[in-house]
N, C-alpha and C. Protein backbone atom coordinates (compact mmCIF):
# COMPACT_ATOMS: atom_id res chain seq x y z
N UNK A 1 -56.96 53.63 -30.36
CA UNK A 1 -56.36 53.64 -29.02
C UNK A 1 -55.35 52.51 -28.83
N UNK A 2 -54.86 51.74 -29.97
CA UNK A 2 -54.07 51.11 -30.08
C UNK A 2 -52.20 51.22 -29.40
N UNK A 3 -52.22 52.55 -29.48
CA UNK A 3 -50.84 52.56 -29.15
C UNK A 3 -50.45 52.82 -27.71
N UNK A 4 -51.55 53.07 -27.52
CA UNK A 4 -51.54 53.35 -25.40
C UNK A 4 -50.34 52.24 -25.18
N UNK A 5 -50.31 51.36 -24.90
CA UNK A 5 -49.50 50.39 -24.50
C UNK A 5 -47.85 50.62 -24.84
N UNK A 6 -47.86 50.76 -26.44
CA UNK A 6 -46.39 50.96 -26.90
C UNK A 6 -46.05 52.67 -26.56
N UNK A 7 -46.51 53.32 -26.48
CA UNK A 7 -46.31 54.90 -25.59
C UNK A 7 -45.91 54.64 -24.30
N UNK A 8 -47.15 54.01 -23.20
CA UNK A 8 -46.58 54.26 -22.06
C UNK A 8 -45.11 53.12 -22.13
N UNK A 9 -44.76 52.02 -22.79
CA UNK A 9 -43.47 51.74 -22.70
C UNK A 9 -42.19 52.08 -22.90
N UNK A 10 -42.38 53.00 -24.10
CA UNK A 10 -41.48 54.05 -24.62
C UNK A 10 -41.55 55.10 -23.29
N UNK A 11 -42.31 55.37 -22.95
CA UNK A 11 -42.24 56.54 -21.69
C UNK A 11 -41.28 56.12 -20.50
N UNK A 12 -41.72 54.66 -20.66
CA UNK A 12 -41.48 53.77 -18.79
C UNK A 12 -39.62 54.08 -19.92
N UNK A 13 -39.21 53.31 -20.63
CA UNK A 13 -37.63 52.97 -21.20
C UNK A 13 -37.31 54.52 -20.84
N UNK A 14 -37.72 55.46 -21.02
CA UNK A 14 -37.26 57.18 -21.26
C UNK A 14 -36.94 57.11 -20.09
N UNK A 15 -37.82 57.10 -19.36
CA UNK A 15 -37.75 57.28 -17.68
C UNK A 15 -37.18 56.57 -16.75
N UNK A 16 -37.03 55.33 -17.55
CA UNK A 16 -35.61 54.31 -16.53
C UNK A 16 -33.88 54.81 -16.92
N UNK A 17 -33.68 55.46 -18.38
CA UNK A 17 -32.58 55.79 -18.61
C UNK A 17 -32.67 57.38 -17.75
N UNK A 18 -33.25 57.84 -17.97
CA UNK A 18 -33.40 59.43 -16.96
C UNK A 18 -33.04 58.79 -15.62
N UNK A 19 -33.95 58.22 -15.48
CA UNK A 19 -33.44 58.34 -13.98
C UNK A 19 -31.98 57.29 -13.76
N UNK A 20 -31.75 56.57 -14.24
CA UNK A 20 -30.67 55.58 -13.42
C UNK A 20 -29.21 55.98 -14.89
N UNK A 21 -28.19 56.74 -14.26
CA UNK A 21 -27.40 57.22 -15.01
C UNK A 21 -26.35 56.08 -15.54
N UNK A 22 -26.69 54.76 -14.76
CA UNK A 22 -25.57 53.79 -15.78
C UNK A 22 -26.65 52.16 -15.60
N UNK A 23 -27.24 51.84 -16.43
CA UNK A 23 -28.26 51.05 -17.06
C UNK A 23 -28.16 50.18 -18.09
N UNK A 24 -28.04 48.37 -17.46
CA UNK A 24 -27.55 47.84 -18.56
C UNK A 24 -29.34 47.02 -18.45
N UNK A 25 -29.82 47.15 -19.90
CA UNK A 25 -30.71 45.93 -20.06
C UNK A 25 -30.18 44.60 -20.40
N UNK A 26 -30.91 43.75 -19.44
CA UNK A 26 -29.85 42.85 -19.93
C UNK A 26 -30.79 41.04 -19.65
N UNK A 27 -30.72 40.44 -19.85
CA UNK A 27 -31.56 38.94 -19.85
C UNK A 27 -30.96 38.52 -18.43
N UNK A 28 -31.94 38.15 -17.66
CA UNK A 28 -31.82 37.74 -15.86
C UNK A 28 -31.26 38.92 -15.30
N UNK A 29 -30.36 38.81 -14.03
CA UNK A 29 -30.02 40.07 -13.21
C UNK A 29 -28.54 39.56 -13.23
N UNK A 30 -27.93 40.90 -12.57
CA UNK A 30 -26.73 40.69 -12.40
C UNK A 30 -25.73 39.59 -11.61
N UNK A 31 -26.84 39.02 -10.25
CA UNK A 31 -26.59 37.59 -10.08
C UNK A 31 -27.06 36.57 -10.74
N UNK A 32 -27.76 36.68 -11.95
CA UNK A 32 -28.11 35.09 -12.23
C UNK A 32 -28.37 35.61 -13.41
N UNK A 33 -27.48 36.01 -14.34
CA UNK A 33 -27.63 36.29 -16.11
C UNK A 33 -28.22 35.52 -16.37
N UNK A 34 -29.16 35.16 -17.96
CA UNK A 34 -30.11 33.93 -18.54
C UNK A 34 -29.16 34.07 -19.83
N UNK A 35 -28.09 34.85 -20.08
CA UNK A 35 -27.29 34.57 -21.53
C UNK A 35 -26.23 35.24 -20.78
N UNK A 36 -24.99 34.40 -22.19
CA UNK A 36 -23.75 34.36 -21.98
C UNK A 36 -23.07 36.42 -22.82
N UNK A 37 -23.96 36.77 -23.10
CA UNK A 37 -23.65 37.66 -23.45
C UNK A 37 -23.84 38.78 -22.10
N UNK A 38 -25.10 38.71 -21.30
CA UNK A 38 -25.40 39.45 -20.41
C UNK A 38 -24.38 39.20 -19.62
N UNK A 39 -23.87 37.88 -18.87
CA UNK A 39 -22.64 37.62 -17.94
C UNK A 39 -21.55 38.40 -18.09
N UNK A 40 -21.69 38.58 -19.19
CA UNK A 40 -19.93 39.02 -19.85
C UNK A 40 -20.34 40.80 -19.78
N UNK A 41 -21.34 41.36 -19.57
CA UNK A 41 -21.52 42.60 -19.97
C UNK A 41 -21.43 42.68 -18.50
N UNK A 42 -22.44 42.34 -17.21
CA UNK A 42 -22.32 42.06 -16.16
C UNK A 42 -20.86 42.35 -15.57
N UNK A 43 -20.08 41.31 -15.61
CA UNK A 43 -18.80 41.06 -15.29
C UNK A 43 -17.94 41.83 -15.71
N UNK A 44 -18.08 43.00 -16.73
CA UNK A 44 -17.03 44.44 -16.93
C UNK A 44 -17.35 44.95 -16.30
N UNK A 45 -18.82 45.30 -16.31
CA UNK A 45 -19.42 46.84 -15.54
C UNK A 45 -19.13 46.18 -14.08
N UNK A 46 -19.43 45.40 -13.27
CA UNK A 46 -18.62 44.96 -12.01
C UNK A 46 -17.35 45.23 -11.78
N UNK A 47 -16.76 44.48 -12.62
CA UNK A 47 -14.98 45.22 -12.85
C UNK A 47 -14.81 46.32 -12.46
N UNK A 48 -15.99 47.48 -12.77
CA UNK A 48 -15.53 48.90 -12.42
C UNK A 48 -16.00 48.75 -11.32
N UNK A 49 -16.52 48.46 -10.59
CA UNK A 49 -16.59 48.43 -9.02
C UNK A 49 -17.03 49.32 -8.74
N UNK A 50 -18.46 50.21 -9.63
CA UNK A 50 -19.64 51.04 -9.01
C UNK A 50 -20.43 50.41 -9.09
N UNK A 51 -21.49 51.16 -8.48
CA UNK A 51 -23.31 50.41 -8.79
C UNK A 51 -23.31 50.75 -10.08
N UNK A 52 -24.57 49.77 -10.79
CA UNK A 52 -25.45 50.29 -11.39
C UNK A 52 -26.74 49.41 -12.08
N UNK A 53 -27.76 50.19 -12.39
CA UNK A 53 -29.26 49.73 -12.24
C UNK A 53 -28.86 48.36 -13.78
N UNK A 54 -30.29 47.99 -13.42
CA UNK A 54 -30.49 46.77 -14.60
C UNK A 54 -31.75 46.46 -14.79
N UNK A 55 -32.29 46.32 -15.77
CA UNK A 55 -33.89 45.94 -16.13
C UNK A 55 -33.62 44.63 -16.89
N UNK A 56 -33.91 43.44 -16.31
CA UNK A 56 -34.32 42.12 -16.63
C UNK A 56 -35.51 42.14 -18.00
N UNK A 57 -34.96 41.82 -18.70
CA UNK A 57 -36.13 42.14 -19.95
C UNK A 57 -36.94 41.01 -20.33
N UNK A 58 -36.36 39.64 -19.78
CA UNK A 58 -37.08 38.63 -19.52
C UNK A 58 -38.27 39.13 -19.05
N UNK A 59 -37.85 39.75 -17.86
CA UNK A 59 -39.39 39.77 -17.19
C UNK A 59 -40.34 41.00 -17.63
N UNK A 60 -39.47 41.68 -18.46
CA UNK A 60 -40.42 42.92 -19.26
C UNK A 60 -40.34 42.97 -20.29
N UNK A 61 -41.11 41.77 -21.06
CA UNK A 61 -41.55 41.70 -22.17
C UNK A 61 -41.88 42.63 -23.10
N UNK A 62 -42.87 44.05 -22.41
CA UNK A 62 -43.12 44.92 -23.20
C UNK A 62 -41.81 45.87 -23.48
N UNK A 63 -40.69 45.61 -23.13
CA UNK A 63 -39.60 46.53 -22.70
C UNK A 63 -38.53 45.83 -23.72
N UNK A 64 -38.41 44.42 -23.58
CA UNK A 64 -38.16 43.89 -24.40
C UNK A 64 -38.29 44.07 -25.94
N UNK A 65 -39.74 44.34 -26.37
CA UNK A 65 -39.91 44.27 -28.02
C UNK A 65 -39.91 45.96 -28.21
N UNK A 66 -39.74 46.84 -27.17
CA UNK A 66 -39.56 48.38 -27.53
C UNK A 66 -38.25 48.69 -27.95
N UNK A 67 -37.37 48.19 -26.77
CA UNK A 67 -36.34 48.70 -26.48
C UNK A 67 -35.89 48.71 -27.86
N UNK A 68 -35.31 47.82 -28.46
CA UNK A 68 -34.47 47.71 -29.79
C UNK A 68 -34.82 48.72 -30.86
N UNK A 69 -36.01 49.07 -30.82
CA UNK A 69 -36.73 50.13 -32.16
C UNK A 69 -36.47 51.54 -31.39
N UNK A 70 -36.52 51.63 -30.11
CA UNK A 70 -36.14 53.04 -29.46
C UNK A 70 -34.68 53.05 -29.58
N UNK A 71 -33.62 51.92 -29.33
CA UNK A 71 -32.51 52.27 -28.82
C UNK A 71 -32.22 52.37 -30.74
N UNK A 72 -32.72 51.79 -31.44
CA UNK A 72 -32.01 50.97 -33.07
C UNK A 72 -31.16 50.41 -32.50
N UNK A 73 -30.93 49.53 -31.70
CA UNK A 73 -29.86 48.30 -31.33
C UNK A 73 -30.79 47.42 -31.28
N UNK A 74 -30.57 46.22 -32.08
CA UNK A 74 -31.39 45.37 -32.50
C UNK A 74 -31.03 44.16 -31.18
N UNK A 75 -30.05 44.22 -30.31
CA UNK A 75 -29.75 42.89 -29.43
C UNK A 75 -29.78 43.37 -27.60
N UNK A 76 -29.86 42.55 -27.08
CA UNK A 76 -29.12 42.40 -25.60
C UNK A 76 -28.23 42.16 -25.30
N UNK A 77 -27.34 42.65 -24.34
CA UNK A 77 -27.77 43.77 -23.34
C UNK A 77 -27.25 44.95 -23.78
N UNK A 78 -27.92 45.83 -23.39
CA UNK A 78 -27.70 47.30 -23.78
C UNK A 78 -27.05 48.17 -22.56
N UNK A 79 -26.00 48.58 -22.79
CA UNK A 79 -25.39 49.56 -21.71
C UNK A 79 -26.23 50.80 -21.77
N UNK A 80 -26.59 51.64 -21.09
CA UNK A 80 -27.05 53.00 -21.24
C UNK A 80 -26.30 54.05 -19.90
N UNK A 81 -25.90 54.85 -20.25
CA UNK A 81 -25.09 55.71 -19.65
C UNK A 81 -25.39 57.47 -19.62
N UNK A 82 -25.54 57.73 -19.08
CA UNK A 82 -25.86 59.02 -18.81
C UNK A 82 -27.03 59.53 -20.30
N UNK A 83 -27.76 58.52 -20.42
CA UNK A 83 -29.18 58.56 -21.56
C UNK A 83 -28.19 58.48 -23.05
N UNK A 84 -27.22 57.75 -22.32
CA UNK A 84 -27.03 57.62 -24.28
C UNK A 84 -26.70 55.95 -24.23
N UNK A 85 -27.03 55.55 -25.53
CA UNK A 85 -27.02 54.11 -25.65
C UNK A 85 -25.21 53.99 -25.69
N UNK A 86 -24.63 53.24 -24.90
CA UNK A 86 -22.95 52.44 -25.19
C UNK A 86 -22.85 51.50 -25.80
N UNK A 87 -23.62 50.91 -26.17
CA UNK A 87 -23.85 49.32 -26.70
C UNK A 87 -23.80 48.04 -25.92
N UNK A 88 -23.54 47.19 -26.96
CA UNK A 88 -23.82 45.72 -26.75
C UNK A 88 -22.70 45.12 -26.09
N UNK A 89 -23.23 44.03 -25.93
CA UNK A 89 -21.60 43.28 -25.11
C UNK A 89 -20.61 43.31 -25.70
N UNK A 90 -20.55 43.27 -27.25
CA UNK A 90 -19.38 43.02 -27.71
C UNK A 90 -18.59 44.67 -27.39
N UNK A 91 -19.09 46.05 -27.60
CA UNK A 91 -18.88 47.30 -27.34
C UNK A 91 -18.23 47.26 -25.79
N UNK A 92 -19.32 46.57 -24.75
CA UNK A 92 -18.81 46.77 -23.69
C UNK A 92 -17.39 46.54 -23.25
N UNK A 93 -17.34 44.91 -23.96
CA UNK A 93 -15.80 44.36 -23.81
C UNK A 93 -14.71 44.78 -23.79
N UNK A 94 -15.18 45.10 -25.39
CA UNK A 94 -13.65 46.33 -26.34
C UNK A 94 -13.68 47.48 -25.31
N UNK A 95 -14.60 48.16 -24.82
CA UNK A 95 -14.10 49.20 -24.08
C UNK A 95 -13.75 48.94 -22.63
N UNK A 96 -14.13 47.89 -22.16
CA UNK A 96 -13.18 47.27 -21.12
C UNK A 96 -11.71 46.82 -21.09
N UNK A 97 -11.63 46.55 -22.24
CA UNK A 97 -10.19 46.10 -22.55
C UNK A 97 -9.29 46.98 -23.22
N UNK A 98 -10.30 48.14 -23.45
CA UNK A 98 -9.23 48.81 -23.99
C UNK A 98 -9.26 50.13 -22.84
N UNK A 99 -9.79 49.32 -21.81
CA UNK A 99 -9.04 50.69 -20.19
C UNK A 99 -10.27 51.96 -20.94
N UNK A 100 -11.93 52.01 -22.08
CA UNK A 100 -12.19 52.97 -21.83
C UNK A 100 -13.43 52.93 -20.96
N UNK A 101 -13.44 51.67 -20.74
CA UNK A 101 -15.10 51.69 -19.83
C UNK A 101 -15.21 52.06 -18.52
N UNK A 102 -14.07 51.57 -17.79
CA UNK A 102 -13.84 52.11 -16.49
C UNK A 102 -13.87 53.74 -15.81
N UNK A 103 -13.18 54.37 -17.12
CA UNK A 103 -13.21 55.92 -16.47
C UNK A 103 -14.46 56.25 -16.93
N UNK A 104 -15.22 55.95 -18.01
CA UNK A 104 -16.76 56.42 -18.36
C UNK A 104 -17.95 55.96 -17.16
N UNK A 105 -17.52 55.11 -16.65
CA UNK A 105 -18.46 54.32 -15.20
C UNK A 105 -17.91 55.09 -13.86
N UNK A 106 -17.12 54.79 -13.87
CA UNK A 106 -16.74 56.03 -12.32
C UNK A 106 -17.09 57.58 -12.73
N UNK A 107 -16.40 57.90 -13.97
CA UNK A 107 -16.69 59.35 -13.83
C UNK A 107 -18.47 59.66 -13.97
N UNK A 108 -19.14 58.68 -14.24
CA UNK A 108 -20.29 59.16 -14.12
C UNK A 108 -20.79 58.59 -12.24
N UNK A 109 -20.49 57.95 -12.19
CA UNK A 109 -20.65 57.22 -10.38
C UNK A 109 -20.44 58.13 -9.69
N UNK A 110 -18.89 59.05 -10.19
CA UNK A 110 -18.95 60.15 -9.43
C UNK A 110 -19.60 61.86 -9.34
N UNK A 111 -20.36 61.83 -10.62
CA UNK A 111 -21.23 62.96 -10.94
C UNK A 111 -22.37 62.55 -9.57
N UNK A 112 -23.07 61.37 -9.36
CA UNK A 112 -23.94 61.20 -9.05
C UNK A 112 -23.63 60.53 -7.21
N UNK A 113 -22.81 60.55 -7.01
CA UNK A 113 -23.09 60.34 -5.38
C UNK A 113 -22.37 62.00 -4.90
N UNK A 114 -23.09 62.24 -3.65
CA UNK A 114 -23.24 63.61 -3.48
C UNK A 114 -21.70 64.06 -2.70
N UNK A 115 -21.27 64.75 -3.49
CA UNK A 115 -19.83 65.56 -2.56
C UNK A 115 -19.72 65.62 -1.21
N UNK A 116 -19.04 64.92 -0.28
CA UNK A 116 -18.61 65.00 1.25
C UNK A 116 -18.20 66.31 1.26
């Protein structure tokens, strides 16, 4: 009965990318990063000037030592976008700078707030 624990965490990670369609894991929160990598991942996805969710992995340890063997991205922070992994900060950057992160963040921002 060992694996109860690493299941329901793998379940809880399934079910935070299901539900929240643009999801960065990332060390502290989006006001108060704990690494210089999370700031910088932070500070693109802001750039695009939608919401989006974040799981502090500091504080979820068990989420922490899953995530990397579920996602095979061995680092923090992890973009996740409509349940697919985008990558790491350095990914995020390049596609900030190269004008592709912005239309991938709105056009999903705009799948998900409901048509006037």
């Amino acid at each position: 009965m060992e694996n109860v624990n690493t299941e329901s965490t793998v379940d809880k990670i399934k079910e935070q990318i299901a539900e929240n369609p643009i999801l960065l894991y990332m060390k502290g929160s989006p006001k108060l990063p704990s690494c210089g990598f999370s700031a910088q991942a932070v500070q693109a996805l802001m750039s695009c000037g939608e919401q989006f969710a974040y799981v502090d992995i500091l504080q979820n340890p068990d989420i922490r030592a899953e995530l990397p063997k579920y996602a095979n991205w061995p680092t923090f922070p992890q973009l996740w976008v409509e349940g697919e992994l985008v990558g790491g900060c350095d990914i995020i950057i390049e596609m900030f700078q190269q004008g592709e992160l912005q239309p991938l963040i709105k056009e999903t921002a705009a799948k998900q707030s409901p048509a006037e």
